[in-house]
C-alpha atoms as a PDB file:
ATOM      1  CA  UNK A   1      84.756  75.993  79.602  1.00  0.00           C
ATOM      2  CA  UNK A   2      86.593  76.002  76.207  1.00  0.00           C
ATOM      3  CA  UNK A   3      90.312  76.146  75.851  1.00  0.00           C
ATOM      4  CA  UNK A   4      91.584  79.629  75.269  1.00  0.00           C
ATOM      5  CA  UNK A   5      92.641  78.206  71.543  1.00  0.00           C
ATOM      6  CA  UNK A   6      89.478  76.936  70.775  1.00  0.00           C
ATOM      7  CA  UNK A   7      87.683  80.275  71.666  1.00  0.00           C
ATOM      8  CA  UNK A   8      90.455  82.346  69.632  1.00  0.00           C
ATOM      9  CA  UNK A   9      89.194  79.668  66.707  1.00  0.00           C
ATOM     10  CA  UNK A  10      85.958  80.520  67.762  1.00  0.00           C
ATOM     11  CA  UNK A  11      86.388  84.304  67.322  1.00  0.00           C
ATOM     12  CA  UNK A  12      88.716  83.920  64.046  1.00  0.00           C
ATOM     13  CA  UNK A  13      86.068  82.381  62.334  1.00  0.00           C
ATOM     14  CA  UNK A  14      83.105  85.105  63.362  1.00  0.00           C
ATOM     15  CA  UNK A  15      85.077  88.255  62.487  1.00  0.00           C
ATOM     16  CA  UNK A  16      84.753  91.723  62.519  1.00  0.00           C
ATOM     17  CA  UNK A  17      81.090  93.169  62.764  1.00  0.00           C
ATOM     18  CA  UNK A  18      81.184  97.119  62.421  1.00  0.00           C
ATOM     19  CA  UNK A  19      78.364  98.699  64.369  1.00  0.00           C
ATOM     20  CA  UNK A  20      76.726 101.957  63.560  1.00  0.00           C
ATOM     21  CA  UNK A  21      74.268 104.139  65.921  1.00  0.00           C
ATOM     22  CA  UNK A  22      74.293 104.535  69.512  1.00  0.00           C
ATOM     23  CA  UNK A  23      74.722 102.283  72.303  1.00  0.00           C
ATOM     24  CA  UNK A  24      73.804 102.607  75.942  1.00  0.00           C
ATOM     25  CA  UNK A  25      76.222 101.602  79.036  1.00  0.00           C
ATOM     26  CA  UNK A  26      74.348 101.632  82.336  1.00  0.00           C
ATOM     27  CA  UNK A  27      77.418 101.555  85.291  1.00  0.00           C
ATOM     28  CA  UNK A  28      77.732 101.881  88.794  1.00  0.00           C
ATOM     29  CA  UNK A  29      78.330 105.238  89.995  1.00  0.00           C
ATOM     30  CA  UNK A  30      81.835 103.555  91.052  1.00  0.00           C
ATOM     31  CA  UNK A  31      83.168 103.042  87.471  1.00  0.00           C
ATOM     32  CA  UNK A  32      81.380 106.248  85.821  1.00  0.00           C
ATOM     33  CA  UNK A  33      85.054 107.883  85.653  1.00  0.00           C
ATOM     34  CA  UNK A  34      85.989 109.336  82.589  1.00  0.00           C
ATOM     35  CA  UNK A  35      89.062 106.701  83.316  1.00  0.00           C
ATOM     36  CA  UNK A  36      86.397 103.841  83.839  1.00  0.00           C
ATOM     37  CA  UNK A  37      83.722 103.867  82.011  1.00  0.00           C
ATOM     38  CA  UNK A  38      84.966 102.432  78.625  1.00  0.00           C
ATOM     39  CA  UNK A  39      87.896 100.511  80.009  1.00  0.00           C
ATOM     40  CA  UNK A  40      86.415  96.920  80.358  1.00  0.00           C
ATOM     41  CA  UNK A  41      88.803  97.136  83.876  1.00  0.00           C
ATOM     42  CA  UNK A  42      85.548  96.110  86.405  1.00  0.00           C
ATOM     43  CA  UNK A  43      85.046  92.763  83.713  1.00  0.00           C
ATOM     44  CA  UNK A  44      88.415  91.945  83.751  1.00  0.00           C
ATOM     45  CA  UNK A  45      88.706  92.296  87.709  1.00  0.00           C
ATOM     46  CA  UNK A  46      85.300  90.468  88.055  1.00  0.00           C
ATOM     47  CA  UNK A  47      84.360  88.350  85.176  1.00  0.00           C
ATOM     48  CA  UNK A  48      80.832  89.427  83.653  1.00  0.00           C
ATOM     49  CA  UNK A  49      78.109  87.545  81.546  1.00  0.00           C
ATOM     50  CA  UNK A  50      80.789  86.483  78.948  1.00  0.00           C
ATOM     51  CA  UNK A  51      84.134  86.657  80.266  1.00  0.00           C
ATOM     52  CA  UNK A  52      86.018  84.794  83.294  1.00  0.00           C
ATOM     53  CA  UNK A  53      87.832  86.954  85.651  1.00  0.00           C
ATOM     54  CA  UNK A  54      91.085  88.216  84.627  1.00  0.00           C
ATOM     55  CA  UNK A  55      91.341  86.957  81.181  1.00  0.00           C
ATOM     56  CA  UNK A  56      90.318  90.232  78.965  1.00  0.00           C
ATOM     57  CA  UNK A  57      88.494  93.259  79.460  1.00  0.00           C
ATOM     58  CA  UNK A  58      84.763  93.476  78.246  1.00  0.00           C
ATOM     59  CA  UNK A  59      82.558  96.937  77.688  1.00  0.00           C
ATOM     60  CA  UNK A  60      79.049  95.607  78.004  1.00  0.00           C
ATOM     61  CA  UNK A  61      76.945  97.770  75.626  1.00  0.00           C
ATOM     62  CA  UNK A  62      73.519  98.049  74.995  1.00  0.00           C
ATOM     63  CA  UNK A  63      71.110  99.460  72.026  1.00  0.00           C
ATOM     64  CA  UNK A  64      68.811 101.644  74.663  1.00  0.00           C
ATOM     65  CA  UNK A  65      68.520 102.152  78.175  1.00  0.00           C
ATOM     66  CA  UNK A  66      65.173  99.846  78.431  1.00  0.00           C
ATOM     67  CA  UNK A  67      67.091  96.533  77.913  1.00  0.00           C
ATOM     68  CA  UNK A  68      69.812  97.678  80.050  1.00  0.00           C
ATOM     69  CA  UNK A  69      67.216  98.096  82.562  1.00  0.00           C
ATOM     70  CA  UNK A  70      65.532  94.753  81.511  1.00  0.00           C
ATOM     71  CA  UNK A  71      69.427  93.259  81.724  1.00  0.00           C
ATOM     72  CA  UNK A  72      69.871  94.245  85.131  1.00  0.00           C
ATOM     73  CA  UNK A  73      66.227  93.226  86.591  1.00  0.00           C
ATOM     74  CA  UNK A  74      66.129  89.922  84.889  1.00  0.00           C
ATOM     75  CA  UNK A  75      69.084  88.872  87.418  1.00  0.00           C
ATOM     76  CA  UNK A  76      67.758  90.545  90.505  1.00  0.00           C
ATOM     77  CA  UNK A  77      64.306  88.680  89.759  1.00  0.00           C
ATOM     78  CA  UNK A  78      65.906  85.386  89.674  1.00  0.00           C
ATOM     79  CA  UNK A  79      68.305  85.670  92.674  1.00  0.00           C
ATOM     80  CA  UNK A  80      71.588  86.055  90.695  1.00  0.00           C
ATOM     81  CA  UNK A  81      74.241  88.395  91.227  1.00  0.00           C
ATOM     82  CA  UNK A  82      74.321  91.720  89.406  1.00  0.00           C
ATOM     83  CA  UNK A  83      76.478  94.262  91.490  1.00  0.00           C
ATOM     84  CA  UNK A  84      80.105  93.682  91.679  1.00  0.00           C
ATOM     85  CA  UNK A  85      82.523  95.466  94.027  1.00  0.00           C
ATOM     86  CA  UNK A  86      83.626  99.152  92.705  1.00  0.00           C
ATOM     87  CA  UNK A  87      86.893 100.362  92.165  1.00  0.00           C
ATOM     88  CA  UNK A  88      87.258 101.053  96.272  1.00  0.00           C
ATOM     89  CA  UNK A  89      86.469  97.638  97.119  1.00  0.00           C
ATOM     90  CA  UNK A  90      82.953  98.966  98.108  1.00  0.00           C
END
């Protein structure tokens, strides 16, 4: 894995994108709280696709709810991990 300062280089150098339209967020019923759902806090507890556990928070978006689908198949297919624990520990 990269040093934190050669990802922040990393990031300097892409820059801001601004996004228009709608995105899709498929959760576990466990982080669909109005609190939850847009807080990144399951990522940063966990880690996700593109971020280590407990180094930032991540909101993994989508464009529509067929590649979310595809998203969360592709890893059950191949014997990864998808789920992680909710909020409860459950």
């Amino acid at each position: 894995m990269k040093s934190a300062r050669a990802l922040k280089t990393a990031l300097t150098r892409v820059g801001a994108v601004r996004l228009s339209g709608t995105a899709v967020r498929l959760v576990d019923e466990a982080w669909a709280g109005p609190g939850d759902l847009l807080s990144g806090e399951g990522a940063y507890r966990h880690g996700g696709r593109y971020n280590p556990p407990g180094r930032f928070r991540v909101v993994y978006l989508t464009e529509n709810a067929a590649v979310g689908l595809a998203e969360i198949a592709y890893p059950l297919s191949a014997g990864g991990r998808f789920a992680v624990p909710g909020p409860s520990g459950s």
